[in-house]
C-alpha atoms as a PDB file:
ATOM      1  CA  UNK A   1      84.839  91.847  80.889  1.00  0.00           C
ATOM      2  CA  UNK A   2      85.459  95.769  80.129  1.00  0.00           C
ATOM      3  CA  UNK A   3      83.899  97.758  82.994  1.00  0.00           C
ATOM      4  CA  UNK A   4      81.771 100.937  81.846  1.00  0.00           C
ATOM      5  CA  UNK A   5      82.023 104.210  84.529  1.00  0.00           C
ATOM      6  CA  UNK A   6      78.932 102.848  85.923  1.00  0.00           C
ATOM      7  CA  UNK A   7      79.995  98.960  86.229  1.00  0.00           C
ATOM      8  CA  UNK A   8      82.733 100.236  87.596  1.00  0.00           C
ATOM      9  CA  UNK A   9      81.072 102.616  90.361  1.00  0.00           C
ATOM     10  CA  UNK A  10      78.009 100.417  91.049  1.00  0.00           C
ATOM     11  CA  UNK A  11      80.278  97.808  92.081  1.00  0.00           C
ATOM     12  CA  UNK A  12      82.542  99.851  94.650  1.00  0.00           C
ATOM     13  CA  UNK A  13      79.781 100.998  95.698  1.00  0.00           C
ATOM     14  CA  UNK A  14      78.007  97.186  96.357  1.00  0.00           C
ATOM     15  CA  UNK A  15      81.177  97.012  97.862  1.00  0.00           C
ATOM     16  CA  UNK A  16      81.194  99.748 100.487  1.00  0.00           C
ATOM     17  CA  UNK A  17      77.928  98.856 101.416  1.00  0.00           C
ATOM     18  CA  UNK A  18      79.029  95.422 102.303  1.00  0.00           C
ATOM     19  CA  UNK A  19      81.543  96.691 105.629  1.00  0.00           C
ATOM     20  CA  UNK A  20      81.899  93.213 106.515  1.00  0.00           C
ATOM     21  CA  UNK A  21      84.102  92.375 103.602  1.00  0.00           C
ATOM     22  CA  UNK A  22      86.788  95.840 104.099  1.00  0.00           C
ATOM     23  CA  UNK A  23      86.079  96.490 107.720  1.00  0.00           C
ATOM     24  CA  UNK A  24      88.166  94.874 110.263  1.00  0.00           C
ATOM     25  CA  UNK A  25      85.903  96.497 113.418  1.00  0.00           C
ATOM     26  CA  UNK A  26      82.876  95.137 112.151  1.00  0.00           C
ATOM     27  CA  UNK A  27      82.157  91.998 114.540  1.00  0.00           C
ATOM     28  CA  UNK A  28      80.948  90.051 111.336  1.00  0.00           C
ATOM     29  CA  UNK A  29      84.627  90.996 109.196  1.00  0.00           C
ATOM     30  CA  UNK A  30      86.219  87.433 110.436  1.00  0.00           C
ATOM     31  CA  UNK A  31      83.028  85.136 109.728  1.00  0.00           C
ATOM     32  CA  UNK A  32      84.241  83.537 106.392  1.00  0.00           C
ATOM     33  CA  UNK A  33      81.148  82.434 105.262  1.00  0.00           C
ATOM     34  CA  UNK A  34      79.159  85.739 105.902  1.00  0.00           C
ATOM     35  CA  UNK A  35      82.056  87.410 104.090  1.00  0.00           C
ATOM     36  CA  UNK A  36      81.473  84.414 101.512  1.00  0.00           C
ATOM     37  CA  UNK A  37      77.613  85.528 100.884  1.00  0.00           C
ATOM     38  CA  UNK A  38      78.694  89.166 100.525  1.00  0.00           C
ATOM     39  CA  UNK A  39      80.713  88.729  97.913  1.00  0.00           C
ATOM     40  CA  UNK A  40      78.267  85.856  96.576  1.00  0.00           C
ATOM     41  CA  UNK A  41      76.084  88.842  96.621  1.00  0.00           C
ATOM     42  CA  UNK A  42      78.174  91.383  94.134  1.00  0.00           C
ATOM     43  CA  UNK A  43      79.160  87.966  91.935  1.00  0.00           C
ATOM     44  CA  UNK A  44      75.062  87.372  91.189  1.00  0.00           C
ATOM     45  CA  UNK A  45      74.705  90.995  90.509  1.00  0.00           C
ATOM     46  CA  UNK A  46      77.077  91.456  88.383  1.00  0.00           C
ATOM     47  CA  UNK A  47      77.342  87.731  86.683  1.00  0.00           C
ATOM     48  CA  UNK A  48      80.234  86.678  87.882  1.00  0.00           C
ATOM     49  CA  UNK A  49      81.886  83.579  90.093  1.00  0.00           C
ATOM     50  CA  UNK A  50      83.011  84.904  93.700  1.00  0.00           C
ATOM     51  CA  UNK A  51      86.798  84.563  92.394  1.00  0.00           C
ATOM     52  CA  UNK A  52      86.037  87.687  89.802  1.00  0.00           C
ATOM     53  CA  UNK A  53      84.600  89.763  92.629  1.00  0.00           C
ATOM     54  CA  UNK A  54      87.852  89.127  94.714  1.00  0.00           C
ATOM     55  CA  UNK A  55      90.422  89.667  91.431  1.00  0.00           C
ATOM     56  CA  UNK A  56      88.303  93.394  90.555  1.00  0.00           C
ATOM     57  CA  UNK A  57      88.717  94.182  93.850  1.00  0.00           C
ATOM     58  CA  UNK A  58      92.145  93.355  94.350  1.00  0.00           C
ATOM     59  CA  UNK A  59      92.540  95.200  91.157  1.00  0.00           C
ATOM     60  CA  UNK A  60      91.037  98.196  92.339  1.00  0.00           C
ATOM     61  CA  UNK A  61      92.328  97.992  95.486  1.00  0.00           C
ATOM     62  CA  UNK A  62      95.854  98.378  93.225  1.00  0.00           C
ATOM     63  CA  UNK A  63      94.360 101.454  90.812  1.00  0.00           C
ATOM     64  CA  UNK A  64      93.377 102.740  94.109  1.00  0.00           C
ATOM     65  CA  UNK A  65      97.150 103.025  95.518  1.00  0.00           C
ATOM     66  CA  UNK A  66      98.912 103.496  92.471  1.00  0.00           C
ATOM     67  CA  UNK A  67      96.392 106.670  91.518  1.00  0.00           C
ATOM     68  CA  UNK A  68      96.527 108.083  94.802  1.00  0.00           C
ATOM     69  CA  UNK A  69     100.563 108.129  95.034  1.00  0.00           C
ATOM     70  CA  UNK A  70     100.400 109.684  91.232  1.00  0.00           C
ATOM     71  CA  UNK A  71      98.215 112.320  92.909  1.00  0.00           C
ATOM     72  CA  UNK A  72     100.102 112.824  95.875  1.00  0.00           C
ATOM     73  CA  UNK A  73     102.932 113.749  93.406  1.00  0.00           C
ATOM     74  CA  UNK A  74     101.665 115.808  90.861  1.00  0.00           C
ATOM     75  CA  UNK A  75      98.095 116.620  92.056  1.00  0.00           C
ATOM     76  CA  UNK A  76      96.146 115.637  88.838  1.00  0.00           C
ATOM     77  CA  UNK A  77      92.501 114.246  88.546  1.00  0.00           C
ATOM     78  CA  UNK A  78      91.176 111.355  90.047  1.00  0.00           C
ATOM     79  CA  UNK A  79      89.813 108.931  88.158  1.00  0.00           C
ATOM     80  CA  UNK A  80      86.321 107.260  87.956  1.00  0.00           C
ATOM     81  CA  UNK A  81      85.274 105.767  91.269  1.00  0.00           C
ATOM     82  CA  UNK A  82      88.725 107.564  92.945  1.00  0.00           C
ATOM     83  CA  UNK A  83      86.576 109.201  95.522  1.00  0.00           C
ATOM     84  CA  UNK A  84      84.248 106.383  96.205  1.00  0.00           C
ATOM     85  CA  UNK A  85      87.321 103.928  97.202  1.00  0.00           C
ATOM     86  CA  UNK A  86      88.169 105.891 100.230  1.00  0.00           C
ATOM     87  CA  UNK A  87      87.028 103.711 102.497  1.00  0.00           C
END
């Protein structure tokens, strides 16, 4: 599936909104099958099966590191949803 700027940030932010799934203080972050209907959640949004939701974000998660050492060393511009990762 290729990701438009707005996939792409309507899903981080889906995401975010969802703590549970990123957030190891919140008390519901170890309950696998509330973290299971969160990401159930993005999957029926955005048509996909709950393994898709789990390889975007792992492959955002990567974009994510690699852009922010780029930027670290040569202080360029972030891209699309940079900002909005920053959890």
């Amino acid at each position: 599936m290729n990701w438009s700027d707005e996939q792409t940030i309507s899903f981080i932010e889906m995401y975010r909104d969802r703590s549970l799934l990123w957030d190891p203080t919140n008390s519901l972050y170890k309950n696998k099958n509330r973290r299971h209907d969160g990401l159930m959640e993005i999957a029926i949004s955005f048509g996909m099966e709950k393994f898709d939701v789990e390889k975007k974000t792992k492959n955002l998660q990567s974009q994510f590191a690699r852009e922010k050492k780029k930027e670290k060393e040569s202080g360029g511009d972030e891209p699309v949803g940079f900002s909005r990762l920053q959890l």
